[in-house]
Protein backbone atom coordinates (compact mmCIF):
# COMPACT_ATOMS: atom_id res chain seq x y z
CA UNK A 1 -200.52 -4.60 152.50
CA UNK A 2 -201.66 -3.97 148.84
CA UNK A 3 -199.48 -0.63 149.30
CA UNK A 4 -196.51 -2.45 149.63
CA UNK A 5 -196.97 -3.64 145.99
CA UNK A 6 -196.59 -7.75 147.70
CA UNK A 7 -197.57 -10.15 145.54
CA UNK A 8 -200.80 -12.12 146.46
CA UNK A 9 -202.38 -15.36 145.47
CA UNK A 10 -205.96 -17.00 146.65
CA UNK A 11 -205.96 -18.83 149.63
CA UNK A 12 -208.91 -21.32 150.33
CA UNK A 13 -208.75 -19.98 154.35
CA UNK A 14 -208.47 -16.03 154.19
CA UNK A 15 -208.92 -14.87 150.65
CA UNK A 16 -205.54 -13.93 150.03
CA UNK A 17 -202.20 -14.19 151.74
CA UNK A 18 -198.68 -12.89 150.93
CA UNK A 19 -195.17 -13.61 152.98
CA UNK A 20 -196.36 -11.93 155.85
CA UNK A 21 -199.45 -14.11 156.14
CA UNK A 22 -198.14 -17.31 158.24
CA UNK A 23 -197.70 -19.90 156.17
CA UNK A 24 -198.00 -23.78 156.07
CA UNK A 25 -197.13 -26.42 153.77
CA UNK A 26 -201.01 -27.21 153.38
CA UNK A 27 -202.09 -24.07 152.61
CA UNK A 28 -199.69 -23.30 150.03
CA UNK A 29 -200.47 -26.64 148.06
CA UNK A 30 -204.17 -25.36 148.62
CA UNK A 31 -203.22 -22.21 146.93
CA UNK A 32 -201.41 -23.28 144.12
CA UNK A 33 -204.18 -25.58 143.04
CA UNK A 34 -206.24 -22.34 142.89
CA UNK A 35 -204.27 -20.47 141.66
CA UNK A 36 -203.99 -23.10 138.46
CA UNK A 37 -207.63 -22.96 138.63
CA UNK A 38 -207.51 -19.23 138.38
CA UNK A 39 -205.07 -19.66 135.39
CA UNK A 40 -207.35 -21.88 133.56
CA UNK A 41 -210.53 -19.82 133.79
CA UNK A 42 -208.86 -16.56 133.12
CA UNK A 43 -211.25 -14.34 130.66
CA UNK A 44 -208.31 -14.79 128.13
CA UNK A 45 -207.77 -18.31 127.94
CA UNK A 46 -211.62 -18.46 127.86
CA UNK A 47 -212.24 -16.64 124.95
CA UNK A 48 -209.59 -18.62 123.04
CA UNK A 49 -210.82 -21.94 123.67
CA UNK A 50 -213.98 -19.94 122.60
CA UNK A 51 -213.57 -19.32 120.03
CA UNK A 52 -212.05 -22.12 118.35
CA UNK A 53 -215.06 -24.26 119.25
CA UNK A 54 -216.86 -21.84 117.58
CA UNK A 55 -215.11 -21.74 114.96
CA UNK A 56 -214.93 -25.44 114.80
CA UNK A 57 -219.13 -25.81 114.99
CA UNK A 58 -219.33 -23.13 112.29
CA UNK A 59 -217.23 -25.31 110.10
CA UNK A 60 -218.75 -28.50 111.00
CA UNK A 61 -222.49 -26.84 110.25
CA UNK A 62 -221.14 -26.21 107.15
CA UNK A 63 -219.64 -29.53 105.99
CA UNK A 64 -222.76 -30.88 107.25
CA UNK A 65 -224.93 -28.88 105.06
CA UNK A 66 -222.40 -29.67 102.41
CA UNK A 67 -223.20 -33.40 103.53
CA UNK A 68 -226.45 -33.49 103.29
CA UNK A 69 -226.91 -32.20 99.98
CA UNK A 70 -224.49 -34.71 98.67
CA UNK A 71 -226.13 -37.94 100.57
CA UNK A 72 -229.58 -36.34 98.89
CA UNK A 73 -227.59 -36.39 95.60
CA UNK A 74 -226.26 -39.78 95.85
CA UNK A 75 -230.04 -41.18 97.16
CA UNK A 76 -231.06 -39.86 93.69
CA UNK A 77 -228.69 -41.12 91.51
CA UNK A 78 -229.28 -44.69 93.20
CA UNK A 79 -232.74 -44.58 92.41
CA UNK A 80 -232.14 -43.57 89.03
CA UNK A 81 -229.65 -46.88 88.58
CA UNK A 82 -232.71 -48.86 89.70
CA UNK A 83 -235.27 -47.54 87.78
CA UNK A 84 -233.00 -47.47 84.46
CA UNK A 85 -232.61 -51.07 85.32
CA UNK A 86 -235.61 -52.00 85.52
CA UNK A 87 -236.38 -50.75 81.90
CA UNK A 88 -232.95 -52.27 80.47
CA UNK A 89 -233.87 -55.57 82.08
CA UNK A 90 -237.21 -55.85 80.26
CA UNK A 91 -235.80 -54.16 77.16
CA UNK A 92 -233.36 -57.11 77.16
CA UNK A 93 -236.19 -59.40 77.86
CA UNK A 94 -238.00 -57.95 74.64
CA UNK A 95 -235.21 -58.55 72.65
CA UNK A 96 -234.62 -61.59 73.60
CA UNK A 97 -238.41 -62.58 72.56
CA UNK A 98 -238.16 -60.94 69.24
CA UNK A 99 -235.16 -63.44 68.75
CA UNK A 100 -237.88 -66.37 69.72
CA UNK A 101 -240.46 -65.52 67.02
CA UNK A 102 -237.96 -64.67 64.59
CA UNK A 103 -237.19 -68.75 65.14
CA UNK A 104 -240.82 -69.51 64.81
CA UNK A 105 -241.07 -67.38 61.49
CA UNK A 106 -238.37 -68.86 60.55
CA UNK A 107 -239.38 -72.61 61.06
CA UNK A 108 -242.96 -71.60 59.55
CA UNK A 109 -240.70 -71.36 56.11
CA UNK A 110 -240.52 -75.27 56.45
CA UNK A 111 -243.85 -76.31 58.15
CA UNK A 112 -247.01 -77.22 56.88
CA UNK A 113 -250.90 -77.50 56.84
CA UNK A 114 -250.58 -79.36 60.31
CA UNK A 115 -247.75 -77.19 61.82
CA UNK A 116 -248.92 -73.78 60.86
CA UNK A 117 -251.76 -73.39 63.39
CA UNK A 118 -249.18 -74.32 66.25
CA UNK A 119 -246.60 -71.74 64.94
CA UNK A 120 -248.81 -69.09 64.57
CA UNK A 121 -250.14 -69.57 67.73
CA UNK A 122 -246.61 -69.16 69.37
CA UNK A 123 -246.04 -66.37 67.09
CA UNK A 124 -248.88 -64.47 68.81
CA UNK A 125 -247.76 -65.49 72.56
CA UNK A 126 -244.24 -64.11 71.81
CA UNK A 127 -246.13 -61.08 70.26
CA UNK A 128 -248.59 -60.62 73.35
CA UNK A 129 -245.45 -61.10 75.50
CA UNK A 130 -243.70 -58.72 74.11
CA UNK A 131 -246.76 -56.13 74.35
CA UNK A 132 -246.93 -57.24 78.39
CA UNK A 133 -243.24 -56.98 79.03
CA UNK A 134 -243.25 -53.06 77.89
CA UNK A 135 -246.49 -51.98 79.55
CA UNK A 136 -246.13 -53.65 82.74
CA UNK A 137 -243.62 -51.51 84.85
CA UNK A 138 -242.97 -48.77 87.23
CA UNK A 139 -244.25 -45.04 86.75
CA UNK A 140 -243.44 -43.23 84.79
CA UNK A 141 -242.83 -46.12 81.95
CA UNK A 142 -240.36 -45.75 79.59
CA UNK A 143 -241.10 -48.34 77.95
CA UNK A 144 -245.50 -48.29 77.84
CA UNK A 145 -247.71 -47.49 75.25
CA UNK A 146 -249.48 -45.05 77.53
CA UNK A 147 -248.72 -41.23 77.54
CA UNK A 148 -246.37 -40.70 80.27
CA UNK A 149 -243.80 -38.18 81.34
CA UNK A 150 -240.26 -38.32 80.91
CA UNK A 151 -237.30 -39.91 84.21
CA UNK A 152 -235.33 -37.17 85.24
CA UNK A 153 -232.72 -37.26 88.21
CA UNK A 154 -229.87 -34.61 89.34
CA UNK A 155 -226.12 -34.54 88.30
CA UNK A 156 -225.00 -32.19 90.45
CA UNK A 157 -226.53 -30.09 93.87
CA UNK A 158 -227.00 -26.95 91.79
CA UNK A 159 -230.24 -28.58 90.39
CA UNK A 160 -228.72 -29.47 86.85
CA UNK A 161 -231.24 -32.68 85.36
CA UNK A 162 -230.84 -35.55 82.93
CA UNK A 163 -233.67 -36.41 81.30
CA UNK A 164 -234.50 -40.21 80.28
CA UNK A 165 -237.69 -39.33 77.28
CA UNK A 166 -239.50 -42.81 77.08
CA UNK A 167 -239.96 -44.63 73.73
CA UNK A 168 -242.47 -47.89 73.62
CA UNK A 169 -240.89 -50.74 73.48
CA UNK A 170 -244.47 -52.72 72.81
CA UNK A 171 -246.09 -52.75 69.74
CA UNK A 172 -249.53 -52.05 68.73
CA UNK A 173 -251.74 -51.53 65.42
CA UNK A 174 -255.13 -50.29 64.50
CA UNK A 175 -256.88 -50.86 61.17
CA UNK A 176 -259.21 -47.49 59.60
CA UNK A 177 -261.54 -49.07 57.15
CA UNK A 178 -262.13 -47.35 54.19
CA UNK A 179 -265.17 -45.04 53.77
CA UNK A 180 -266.94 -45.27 56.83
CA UNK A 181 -263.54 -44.67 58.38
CA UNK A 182 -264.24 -47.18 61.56
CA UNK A 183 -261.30 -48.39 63.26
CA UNK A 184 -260.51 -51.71 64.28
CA UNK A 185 -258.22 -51.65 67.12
CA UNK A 186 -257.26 -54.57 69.57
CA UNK A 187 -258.37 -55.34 72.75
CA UNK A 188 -255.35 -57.12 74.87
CA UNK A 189 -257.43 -58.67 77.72
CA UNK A 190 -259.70 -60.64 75.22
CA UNK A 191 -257.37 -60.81 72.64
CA UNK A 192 -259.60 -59.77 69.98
CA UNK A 193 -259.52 -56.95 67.01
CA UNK A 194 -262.94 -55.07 68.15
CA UNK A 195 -264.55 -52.36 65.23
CA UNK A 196 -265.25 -48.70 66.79
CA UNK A 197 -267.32 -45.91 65.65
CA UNK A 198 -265.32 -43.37 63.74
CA UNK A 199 -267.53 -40.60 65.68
CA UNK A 200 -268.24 -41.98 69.15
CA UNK A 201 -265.36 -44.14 69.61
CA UNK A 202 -267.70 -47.10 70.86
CA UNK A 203 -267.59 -50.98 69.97
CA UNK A 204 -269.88 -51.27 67.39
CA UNK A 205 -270.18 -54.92 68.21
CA UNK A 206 -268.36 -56.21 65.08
CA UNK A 207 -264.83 -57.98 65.99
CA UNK A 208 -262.86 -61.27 65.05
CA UNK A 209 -260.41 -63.44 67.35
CA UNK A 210 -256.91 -62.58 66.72
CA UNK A 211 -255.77 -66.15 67.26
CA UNK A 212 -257.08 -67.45 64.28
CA UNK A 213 -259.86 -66.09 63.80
CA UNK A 214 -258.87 -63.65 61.05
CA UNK A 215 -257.65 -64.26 57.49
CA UNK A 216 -255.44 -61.50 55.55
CA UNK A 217 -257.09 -61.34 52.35
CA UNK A 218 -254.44 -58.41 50.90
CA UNK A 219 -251.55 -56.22 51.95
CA UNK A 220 -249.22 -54.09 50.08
CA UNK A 221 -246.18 -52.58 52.27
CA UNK A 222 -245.92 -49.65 49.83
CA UNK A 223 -249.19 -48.21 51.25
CA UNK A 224 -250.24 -50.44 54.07
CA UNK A 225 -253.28 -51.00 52.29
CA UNK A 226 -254.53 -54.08 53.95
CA UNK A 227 -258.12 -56.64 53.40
CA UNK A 228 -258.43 -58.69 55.86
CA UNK A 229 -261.88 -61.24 56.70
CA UNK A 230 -263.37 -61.47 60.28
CA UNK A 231 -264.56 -65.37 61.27
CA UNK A 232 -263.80 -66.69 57.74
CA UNK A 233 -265.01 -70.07 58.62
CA UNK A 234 -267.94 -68.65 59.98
CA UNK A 235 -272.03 -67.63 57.52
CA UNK A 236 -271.21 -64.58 59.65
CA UNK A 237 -267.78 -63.66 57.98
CA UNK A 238 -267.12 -59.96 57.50
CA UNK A 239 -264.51 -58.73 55.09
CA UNK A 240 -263.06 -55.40 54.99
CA UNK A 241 -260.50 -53.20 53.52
CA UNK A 242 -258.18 -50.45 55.27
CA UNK A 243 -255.24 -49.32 56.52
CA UNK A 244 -252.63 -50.67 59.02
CA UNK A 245 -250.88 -48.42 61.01
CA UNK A 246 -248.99 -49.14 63.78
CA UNK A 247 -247.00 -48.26 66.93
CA UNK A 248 -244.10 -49.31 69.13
CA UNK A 249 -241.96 -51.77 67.34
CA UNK A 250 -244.11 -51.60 64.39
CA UNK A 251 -245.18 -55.75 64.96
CA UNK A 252 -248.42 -57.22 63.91
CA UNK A 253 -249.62 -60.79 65.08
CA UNK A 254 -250.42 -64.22 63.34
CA UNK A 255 -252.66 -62.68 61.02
CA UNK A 256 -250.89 -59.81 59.71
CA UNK A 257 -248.34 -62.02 58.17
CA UNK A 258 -250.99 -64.28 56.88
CA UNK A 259 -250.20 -66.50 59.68
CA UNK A 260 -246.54 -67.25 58.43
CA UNK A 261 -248.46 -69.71 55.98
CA UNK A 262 -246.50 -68.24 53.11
CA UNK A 263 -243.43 -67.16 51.33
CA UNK A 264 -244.12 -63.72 51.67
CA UNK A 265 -246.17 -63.76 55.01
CA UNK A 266 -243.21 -65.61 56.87
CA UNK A 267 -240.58 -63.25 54.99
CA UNK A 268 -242.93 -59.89 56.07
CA UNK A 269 -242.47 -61.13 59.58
CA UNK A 270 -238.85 -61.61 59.63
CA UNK A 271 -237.99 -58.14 58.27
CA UNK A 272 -240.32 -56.48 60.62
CA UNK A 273 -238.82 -58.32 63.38
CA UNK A 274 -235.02 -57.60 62.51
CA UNK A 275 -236.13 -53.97 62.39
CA UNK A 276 -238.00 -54.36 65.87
CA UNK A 277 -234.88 -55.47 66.83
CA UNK A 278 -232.08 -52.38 65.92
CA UNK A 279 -235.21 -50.39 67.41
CA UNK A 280 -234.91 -51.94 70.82
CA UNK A 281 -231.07 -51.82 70.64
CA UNK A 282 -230.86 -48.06 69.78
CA UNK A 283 -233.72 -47.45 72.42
CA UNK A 284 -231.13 -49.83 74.99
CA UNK A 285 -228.02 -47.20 74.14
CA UNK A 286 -229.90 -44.38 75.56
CA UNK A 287 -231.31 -46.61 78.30
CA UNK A 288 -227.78 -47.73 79.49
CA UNK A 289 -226.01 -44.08 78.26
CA UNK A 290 -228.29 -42.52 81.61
CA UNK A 291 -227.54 -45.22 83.58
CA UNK A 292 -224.46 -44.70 83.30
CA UNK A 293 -224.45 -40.78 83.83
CA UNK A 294 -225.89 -42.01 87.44
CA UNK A 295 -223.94 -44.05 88.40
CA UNK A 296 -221.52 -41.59 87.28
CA UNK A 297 -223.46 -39.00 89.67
CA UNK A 298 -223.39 -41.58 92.40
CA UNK A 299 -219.88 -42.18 92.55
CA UNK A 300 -218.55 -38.40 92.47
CA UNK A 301 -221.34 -38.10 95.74
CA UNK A 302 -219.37 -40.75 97.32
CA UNK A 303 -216.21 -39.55 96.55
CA UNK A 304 -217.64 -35.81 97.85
CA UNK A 305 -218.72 -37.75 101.09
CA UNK A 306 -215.43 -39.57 101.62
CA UNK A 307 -213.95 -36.26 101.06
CA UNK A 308 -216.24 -34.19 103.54
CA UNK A 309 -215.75 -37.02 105.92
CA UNK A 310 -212.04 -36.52 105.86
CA UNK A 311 -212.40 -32.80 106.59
CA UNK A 312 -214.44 -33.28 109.41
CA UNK A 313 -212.06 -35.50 110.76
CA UNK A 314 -209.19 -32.83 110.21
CA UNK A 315 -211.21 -29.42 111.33
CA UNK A 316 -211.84 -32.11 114.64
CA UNK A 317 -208.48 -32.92 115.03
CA UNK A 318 -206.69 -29.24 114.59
CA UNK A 319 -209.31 -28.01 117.25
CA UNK A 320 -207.98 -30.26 119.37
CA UNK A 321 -204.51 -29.43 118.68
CA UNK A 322 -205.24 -25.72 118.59
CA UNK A 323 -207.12 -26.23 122.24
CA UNK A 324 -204.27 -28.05 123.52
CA UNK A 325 -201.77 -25.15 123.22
CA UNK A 326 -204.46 -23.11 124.79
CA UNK A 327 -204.12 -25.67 127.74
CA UNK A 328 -200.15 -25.93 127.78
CA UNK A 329 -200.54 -22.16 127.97
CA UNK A 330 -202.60 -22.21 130.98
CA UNK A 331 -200.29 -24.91 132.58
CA UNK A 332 -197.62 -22.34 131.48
CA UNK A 333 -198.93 -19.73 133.89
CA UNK A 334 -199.46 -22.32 136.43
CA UNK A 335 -196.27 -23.50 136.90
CA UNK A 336 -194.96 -20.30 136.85
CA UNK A 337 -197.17 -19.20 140.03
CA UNK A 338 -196.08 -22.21 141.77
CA UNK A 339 -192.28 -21.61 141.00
CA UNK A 340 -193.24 -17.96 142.47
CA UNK A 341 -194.93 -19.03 145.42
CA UNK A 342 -192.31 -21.77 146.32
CA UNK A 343 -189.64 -19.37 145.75
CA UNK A 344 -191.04 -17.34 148.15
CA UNK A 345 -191.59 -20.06 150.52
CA UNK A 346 -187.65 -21.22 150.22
CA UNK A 347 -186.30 -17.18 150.37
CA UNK A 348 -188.42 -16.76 153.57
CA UNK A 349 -187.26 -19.96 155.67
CA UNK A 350 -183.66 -19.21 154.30
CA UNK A 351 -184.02 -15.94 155.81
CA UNK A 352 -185.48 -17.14 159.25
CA UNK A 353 -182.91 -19.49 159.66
CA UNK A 354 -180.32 -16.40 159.92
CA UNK A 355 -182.54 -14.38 162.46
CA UNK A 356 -182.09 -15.01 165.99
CA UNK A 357 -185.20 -15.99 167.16
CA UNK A 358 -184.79 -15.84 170.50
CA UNK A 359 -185.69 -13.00 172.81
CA UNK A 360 -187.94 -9.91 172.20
CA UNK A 361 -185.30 -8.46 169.55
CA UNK A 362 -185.76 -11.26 167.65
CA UNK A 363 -188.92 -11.33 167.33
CA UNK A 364 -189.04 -7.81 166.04
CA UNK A 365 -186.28 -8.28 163.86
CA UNK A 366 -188.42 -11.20 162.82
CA UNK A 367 -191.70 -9.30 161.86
CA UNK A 368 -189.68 -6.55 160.13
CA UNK A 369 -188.83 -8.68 157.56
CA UNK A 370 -191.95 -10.43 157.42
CA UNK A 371 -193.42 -7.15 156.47
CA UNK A 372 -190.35 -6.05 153.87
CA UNK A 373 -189.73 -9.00 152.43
């Protein structure tokens, strides 16, 4: 029949069928329905929807790669908030105990034989507290005495750094006596000013208590020459000359400030306080200066998330649309092979209904236009 040119559809009984196949009202619903199927798997339609899926995942990979690197970003900068508070918290907390013992220096200017032992005493705890406060925290410190590395974290996902340098925030002094050049240096767990060997570095085994237990004989700021005497109320007392240098914030205890007994002692420790002080607050600019570059960091990685987010969303959403023509194109086709096939059906029974079907004549007249129509 395929010569005839007929048009043919699937048929779930015989393969095919055309006008001359006979026909029945459930076999023509049977073939329209696979003939939609037909229309929905065609090779063309196919590669569309392909290809905007695949076009969709390539897009997606993308923003998620995108993603990633900006949630790694944002991680970073977080941590960097954290850490940089951690070191403005116990900045603050230094400052605020440089505050306490400038009140104790300041209340030595008024005390007296029985009050000066007590003051001094709380001079050196704010002092020691001070030294704790800036050594005890997370690696790397930037706030210790000990030799550490700078805090770096990313601004951008190029690899671009800012670097946080640390700057003690503690204090500490050593004393190089003259001639034999022997240092005296201090030992924080026992609270003592221990003597080492200017060669070997060892404790010679000569030290005095730092809490009262050594007397400033001499000091001259010019040169921070400095005599001070080990267990002066002691046969064993030891006197020495030197030189003070020191570290950090530049603080000494009790002793250094002849244990804010006078004038000059309680006056030494005020200044060198106040100057602790603008230390601590210029280290606190730079401290709160990176902290705020990350959180700066962390909020343009949000913003890039919420953004990538967004665009996920809408690549999602025009797939969809863009697949849904791609359907209403199939259903296109679809409907137009039904309108064929019940056109067909309605032109054929209008047809019958004018041949007589009666007799042997009719049924010939019959097939001949079964097979020409």
């Amino acid at each position: 029949m395929a010569s005839f040119g007929l048009p043919t559809v699937l048929s779930p009984h015989t393969g095919s069928f055309s006008v001359l196949t006979p026909f029945t009202a459930t076999e023509s619903r049977e073939a329209v329905f696979l003939n939609q199927i037909n229309g929905l798997r065609s090779p063309k339609i196919l590669n569309e929807q392909n290809s905007i899926r695949s076009t969709l995942q390539r897009e997606l990979n993308q923003l998620a790669a995108d993603q990633l690197k900006q949630e790694d970003l944002r991680k970073e900068a977080t941590d960097a908030i954290k850490f940089t508070s951690d070191a403005i918290s116990r900045a603050k907390l230094i400052r605020s105990t440089i505050d306490n013992a400038i009140k104790i220096a300041v209340q030595a200017d008024e005390g007296d034989e029985s009050s000066f032992l007590a003051l001094a005493s709380s001079f050196d705890s704010y002092i020691n507290s001070i030294i704790n406060t800036a050594n005890n925290g997370p690696v790397p410190n930037l706030l210790g005495e000990l030799p550490q590395g700078g805090y770096s974290f990313r601004t951008s996902t190029n690899g671009a750094r800012f670097t946080i340098n640390p700057v003690f925030l503690g204090t500490n002094y050593t004393i190089t006596e003259d001639g034999s050049g022997d240092r005296f240096v201090r030992v924080d767990d026992s609270k003592t000013l221990h003597e080492t060997d200017a060669t070997t570095g060892e404790f010679t085994g000569t030290f005095g208590a730092i809490m009262s237990g050594i007397r400033l004989d001499s000091f001259d700021s010019s040169t921070n020459a400095i005599g001070i005497t080990l267990s002066p109320a002691t046969a064993g007392a030891t006197s020495i000359t030197g030189t003070l240098s020191t570290s950090g914030l530049g603080l000494g205890n009790a002793f250094v400030y002849d244990n804010l007994q006078t004038q000059d002692g309680g006056d030494g420790a005020v200044a060198a306080l106040e100057a602790a002080k603008i230390f601590v607050d210029q280290a606190m600019i730079r401290l709160n200066a990176a902290q705020a570059q990350a959180k700066l960091v962390e909020s343009k990685a949000s913003k890039r998330l919420n953004s990538l987010l967004l665009q996920n969303d809408g690549l999602v959403s025009d797939a969809q649309f863009d697949l849904k023509i791609v359907q209403a194109k199939a259903e296109s086709i679809n409907q137009l092979n039904q309108n064929i096939l019940e056109s067909q059906a309605a032109f054929r029974n209008e047809l019958l209904k004018l041949i007589p079907v009666k007799g042997l004549a009719g049924k010939f007249t019959s097939s001949l236009l079964n097979v020409f129509i």
